[in-house]
N, C-alpha and C. Protein backbone atom coordinates (compact mmCIF):
# COMPACT_ATOMS: atom_id res chain seq x y z
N UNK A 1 2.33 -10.96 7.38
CA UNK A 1 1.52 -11.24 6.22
C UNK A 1 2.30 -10.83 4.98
N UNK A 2 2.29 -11.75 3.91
CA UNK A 2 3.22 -11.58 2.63
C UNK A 2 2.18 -11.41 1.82
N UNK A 3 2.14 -10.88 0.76
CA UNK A 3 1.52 -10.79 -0.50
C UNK A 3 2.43 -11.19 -1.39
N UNK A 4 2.24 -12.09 -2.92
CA UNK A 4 2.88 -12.53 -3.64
C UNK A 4 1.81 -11.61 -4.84
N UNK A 5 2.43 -10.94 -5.30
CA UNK A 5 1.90 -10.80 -7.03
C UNK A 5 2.87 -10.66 -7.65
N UNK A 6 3.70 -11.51 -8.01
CA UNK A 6 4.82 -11.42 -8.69
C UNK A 6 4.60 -12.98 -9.89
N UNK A 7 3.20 -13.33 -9.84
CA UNK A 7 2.69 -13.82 -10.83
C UNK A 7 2.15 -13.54 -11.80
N UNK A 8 1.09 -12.33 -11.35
CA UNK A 8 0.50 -11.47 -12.36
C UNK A 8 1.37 -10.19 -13.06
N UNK A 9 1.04 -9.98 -14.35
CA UNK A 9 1.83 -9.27 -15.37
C UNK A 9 1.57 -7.85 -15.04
N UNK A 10 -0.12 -7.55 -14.98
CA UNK A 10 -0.31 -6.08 -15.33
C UNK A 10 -1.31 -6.28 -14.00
N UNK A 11 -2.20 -5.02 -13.93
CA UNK A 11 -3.28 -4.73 -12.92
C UNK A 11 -4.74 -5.74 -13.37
N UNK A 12 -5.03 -5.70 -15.01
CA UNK A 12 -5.85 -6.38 -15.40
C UNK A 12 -5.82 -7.80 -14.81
N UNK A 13 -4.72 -8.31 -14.96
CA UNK A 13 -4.70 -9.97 -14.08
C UNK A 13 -5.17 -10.28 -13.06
N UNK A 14 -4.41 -8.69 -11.55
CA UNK A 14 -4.57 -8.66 -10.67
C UNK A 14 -6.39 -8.79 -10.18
N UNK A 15 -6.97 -7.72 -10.66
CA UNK A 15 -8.44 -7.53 -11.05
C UNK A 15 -9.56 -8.62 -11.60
N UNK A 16 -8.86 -9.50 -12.24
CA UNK A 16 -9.76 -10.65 -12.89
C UNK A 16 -9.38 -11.73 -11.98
N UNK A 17 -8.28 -12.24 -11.31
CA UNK A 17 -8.16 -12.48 -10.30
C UNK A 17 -8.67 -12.37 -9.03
N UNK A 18 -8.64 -11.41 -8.43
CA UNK A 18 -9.21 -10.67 -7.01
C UNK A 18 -10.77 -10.01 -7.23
N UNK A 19 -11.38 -10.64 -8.24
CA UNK A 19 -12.32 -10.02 -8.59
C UNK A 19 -13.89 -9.81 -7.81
N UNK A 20 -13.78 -10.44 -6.43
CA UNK A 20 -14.62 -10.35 -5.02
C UNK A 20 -14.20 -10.56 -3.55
N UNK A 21 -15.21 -10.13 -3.03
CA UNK A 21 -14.56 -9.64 -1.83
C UNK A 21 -14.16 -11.24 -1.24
N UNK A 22 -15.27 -11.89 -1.75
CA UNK A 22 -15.06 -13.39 -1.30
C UNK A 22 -13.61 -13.93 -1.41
N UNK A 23 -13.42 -13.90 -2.09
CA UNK A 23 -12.03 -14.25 -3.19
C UNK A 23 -10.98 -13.84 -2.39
N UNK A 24 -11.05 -12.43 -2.02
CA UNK A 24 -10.36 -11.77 -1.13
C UNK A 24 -9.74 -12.16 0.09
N UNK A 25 -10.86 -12.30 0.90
CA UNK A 25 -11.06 -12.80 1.98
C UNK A 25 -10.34 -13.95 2.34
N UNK A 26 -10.90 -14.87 1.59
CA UNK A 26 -9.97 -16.26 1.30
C UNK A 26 -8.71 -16.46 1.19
N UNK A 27 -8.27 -15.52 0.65
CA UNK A 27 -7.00 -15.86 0.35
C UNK A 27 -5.80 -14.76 1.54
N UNK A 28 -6.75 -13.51 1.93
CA UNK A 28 -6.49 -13.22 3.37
C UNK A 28 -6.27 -14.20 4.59
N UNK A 29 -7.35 -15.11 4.51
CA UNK A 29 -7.48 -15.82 5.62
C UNK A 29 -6.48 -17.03 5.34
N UNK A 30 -5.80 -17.38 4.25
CA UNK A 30 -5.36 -18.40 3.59
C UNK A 30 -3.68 -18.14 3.96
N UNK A 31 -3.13 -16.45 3.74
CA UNK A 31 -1.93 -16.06 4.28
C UNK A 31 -1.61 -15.80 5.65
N UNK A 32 -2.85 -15.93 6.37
CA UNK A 32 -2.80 -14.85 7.81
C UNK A 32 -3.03 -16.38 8.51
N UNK A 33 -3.66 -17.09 8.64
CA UNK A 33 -3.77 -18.43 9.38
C UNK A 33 -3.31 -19.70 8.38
N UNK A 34 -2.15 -19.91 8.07
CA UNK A 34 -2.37 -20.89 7.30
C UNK A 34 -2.77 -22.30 7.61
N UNK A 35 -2.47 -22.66 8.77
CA UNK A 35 -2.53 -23.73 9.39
C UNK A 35 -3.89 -24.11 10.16
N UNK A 36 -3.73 -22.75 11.12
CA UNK A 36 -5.32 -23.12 12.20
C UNK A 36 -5.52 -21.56 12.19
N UNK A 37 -6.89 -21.20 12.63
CA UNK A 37 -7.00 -20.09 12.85
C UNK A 37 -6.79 -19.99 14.36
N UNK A 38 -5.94 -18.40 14.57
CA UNK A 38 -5.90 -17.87 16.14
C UNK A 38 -6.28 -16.47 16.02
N UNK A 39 -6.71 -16.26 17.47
CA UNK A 39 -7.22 -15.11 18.20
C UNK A 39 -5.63 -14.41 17.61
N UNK A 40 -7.04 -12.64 17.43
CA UNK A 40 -5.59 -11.86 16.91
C UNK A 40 -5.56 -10.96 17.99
N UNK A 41 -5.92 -10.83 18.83
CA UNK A 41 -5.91 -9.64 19.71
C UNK A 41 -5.02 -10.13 20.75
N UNK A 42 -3.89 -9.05 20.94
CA UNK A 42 -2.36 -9.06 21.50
C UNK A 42 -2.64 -9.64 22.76
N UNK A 43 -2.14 -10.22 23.44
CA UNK A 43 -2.20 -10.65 24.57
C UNK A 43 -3.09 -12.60 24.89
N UNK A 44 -3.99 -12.55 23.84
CA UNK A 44 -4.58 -14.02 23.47
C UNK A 44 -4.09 -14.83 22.97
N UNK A 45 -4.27 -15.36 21.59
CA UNK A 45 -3.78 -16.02 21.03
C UNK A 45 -3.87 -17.37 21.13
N UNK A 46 -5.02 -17.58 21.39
CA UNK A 46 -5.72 -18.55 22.02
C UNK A 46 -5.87 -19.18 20.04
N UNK A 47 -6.09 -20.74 20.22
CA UNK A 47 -6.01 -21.55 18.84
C UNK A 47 -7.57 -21.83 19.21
N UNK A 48 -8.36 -22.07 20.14
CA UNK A 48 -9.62 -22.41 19.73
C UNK A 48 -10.74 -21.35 19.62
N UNK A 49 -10.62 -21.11 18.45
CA UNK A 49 -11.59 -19.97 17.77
C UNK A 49 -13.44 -20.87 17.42
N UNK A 50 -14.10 -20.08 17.12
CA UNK A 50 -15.35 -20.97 16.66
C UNK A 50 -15.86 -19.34 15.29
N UNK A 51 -16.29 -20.15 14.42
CA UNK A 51 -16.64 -19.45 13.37
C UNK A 51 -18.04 -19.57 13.52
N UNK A 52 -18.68 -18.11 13.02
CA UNK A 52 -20.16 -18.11 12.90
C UNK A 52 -20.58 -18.73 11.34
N UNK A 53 -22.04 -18.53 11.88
CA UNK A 53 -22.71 -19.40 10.46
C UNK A 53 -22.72 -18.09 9.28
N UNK A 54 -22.14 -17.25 9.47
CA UNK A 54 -21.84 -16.25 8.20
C UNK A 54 -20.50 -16.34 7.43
N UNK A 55 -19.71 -17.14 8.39
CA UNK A 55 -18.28 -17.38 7.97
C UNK A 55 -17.37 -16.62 7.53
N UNK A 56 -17.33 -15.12 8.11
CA UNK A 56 -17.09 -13.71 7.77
C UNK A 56 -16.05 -13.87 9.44
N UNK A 57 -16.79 -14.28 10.89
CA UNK A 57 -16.60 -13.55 11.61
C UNK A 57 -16.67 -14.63 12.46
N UNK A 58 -15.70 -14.42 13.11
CA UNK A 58 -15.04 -15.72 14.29
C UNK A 58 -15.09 -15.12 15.71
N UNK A 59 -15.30 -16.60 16.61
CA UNK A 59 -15.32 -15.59 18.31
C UNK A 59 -14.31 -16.72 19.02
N UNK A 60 -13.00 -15.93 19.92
CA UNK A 60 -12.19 -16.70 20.41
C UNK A 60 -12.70 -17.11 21.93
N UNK A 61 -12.54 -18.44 21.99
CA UNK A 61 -13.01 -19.32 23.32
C UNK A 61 -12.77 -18.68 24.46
N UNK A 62 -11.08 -18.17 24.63
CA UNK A 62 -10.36 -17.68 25.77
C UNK A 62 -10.72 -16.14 25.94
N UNK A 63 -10.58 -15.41 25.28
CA UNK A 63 -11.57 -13.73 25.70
C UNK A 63 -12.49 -13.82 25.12
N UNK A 64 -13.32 -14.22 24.62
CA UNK A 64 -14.74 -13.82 23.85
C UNK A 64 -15.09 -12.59 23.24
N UNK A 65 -13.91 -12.52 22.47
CA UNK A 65 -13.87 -11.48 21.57
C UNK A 65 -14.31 -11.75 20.06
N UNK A 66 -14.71 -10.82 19.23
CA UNK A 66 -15.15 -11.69 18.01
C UNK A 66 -14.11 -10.78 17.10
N UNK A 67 -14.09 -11.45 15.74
CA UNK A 67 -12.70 -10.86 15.12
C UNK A 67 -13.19 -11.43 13.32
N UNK A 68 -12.40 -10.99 12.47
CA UNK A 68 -12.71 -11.22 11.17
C UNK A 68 -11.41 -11.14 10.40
N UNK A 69 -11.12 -11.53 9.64
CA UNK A 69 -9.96 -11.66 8.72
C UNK A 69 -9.40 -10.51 8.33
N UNK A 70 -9.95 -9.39 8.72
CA UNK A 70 -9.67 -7.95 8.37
C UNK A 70 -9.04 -7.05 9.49
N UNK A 71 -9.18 -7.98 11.01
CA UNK A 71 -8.92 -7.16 12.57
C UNK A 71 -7.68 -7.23 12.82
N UNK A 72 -7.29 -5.81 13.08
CA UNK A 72 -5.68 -6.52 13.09
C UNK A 72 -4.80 -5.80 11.64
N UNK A 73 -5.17 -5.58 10.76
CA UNK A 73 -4.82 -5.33 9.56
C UNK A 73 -4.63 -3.99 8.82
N UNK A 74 -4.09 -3.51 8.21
CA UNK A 74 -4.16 -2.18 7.45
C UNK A 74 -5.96 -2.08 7.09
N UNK A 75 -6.30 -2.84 6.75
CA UNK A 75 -7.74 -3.16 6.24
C UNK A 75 -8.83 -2.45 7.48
N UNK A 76 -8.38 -3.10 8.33
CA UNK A 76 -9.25 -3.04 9.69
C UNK A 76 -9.86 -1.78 9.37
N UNK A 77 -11.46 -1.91 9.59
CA UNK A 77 -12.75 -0.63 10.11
C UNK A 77 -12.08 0.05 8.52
N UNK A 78 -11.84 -0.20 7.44
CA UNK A 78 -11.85 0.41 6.12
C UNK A 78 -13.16 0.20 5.73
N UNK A 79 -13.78 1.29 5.24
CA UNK A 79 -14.77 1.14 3.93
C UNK A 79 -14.44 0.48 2.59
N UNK A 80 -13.07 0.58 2.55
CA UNK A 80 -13.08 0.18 0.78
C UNK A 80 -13.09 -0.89 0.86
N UNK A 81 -13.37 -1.27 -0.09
CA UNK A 81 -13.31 -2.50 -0.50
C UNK A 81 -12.11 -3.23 -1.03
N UNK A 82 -11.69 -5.09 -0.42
CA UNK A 82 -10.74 -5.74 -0.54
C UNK A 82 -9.94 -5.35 -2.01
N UNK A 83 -10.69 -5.48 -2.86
CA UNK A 83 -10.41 -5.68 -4.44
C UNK A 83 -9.73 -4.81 -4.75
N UNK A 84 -10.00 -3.36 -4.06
CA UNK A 84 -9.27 -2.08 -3.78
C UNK A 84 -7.87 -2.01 -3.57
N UNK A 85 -8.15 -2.72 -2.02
CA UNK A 85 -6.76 -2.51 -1.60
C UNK A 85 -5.77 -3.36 -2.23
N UNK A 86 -6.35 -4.67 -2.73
CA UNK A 86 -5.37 -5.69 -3.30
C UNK A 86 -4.82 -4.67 -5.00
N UNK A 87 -5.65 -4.20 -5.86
CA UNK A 87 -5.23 -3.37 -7.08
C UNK A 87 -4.28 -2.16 -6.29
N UNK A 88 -4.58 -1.71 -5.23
CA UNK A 88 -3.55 -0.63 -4.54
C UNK A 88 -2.59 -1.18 -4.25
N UNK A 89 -2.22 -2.10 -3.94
CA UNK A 89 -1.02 -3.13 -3.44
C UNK A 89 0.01 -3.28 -4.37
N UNK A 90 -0.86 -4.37 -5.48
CA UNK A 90 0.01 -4.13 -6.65
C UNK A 90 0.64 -3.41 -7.30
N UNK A 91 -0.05 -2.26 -7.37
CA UNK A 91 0.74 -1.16 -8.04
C UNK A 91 1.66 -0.57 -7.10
N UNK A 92 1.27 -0.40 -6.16
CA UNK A 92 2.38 0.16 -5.14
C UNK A 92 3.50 -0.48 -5.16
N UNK A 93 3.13 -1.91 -5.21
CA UNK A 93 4.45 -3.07 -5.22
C UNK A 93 5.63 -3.14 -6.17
N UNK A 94 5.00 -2.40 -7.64
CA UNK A 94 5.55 -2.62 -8.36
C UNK A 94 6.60 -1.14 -8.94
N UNK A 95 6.66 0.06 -7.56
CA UNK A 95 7.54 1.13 -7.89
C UNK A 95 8.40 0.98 -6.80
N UNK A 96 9.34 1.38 -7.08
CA UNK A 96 10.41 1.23 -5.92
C UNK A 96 10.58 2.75 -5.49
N UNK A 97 10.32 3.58 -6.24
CA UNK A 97 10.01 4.91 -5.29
C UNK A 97 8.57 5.48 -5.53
N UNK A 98 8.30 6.76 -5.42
CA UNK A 98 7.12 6.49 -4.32
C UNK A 98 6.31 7.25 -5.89
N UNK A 99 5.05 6.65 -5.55
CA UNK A 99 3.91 6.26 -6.30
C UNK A 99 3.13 7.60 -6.73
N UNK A 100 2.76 7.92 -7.77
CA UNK A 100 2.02 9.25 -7.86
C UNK A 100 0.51 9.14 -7.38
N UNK A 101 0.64 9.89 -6.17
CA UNK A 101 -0.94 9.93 -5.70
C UNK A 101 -2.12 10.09 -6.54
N UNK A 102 -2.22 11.06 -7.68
CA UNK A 102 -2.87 11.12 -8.76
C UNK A 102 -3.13 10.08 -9.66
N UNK A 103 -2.18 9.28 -10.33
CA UNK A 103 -2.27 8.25 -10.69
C UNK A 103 -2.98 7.38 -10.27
N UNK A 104 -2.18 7.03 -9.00
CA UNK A 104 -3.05 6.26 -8.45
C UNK A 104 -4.76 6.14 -8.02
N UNK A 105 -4.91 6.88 -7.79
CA UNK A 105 -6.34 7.56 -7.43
C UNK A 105 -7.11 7.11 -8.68
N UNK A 106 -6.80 7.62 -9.88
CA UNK A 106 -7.06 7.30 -11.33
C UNK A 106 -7.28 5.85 -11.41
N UNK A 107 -6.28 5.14 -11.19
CA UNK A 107 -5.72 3.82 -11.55
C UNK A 107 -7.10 2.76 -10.19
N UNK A 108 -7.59 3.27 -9.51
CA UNK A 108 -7.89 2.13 -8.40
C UNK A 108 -9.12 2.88 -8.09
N UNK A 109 -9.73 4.28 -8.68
CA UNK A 109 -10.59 4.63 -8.35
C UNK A 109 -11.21 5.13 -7.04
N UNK A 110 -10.53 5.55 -6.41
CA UNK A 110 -10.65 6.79 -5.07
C UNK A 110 -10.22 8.35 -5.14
N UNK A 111 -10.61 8.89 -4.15
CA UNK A 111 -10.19 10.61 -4.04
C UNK A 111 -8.64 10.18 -3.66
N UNK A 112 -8.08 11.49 -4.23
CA UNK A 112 -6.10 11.51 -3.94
C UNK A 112 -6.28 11.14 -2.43
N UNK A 113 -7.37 11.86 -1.33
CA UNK A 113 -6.92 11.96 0.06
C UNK A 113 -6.94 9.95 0.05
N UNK A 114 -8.21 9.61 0.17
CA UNK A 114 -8.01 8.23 0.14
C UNK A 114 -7.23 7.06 -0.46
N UNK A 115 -6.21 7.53 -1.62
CA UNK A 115 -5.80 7.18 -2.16
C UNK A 115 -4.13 7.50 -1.66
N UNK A 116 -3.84 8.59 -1.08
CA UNK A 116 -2.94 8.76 0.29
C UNK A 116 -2.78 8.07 1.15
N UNK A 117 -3.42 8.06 2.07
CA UNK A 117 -4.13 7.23 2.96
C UNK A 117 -3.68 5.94 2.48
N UNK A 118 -3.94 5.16 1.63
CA UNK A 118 -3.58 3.78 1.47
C UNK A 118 -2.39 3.61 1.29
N UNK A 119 -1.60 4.75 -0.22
CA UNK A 119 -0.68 4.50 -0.19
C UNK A 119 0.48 4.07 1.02
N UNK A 120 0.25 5.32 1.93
CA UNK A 120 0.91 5.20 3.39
C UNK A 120 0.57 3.98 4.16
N UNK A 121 -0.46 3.87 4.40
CA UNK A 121 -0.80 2.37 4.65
C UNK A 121 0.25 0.89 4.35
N UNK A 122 0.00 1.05 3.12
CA UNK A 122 0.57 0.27 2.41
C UNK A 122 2.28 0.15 2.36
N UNK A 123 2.49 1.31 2.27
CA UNK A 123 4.01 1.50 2.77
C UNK A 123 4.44 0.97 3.71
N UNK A 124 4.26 1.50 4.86
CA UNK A 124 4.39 1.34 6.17
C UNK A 124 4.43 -0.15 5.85
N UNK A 125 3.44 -1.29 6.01
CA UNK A 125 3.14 -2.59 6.10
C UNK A 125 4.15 -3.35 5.31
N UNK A 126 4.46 -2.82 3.70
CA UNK A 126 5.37 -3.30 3.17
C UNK A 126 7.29 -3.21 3.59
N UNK A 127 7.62 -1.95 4.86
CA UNK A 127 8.49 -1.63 4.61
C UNK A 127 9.13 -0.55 4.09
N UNK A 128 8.53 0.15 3.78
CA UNK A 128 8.96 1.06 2.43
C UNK A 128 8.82 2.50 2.79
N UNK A 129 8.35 2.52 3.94
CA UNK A 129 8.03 3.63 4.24
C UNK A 129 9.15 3.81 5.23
N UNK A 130 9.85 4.95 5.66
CA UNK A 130 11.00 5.39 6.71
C UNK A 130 11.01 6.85 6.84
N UNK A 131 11.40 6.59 8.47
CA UNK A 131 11.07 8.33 9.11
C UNK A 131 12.42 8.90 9.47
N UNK A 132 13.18 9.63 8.57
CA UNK A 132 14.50 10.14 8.83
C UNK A 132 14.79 11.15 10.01
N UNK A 133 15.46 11.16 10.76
CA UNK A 133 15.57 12.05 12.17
C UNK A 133 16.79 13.12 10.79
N UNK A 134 16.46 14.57 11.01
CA UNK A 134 17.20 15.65 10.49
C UNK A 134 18.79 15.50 12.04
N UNK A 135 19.79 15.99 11.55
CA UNK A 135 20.65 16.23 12.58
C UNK A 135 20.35 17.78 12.77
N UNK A 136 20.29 17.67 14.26
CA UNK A 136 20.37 19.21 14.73
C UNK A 136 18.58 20.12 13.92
N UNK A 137 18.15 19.11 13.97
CA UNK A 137 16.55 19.68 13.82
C UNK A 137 15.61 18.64 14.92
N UNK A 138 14.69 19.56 15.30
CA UNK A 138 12.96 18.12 15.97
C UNK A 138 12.54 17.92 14.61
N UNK A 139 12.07 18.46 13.61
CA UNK A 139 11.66 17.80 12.30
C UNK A 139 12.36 16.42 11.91
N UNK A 140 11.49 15.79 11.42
CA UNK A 140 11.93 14.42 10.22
C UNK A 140 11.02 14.60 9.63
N UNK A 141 11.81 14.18 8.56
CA UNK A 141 11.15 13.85 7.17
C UNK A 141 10.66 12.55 7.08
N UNK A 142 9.50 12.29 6.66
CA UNK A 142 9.39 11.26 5.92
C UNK A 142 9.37 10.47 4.58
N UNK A 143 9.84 9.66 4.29
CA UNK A 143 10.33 9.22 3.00
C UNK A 143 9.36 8.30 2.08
N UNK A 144 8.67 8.41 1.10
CA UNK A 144 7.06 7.92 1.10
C UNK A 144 7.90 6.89 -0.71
């Protein structure tokens, strides 16, 4: 999964943009299946999915598992909300070293711990995150 905000200027864009969960969603489901939707659970991958009449939440033919645009994802079983993580994204996207938890927190409106939490999230998913082995130590560092 790619994210492109390398259209929008500031966070305000991002925000008036991404401005519901709907919106969100859509354009989740728009990067993650572009073509057809498939079963995300490892081992399936089955192409004939059937969507419910809420259109939130899909059930695959071959395991009868049900799944949502969010399963599978940094997102997955989160409370926050899309709009969240997409304004956390951006800004994260846009430092090449690592992000002031405080700020951020400020900037997107969560506690530092939750606002941790994503950052790392977010790392990890983008890349950006790396776990250095010390020579001649069991410790590593990690590089945030």
């Amino acid at each position: 999964m790619t994210f492109n905000f390398q259209s929008f200027n500031n966070l305000d864009e991002v925000v008036a943009h991404f401005n519901s969960e709907k919106i969100c969603k859509d354009y989740l489901e728009q990067i993650r299946w572009a073509e057809e939707i498939k079963c995300v659970y490892q081992g399936c991958g089955h192409d004939k999915v059937y969507r419910y009449d809420n259109e939130r939440t899909f059930k695959c033919s071959g395991c009868n598992r049900q799944f949502n645009v969010r399963t599978g994802t940094i997102f997955h079983k989160s409370k926050i909300p899309l709009t969240t993580w997409f304004a956390a994204m951006y800004l994260i996207s846009l430092q090449q070293k690592s992000t002031s938890i405080t700020k951020l927190s400020e900037d997107i409106g969560v506690s530092m711990k939750t606002a941790y939490a994503m950052n790392r999230a977010i790392r990890i998913q983008f890349g950006m995150y790396v776990r250095k082995k010390i020579p001649g130590r069991k410790r590593t560092i990690r590089k945030i």
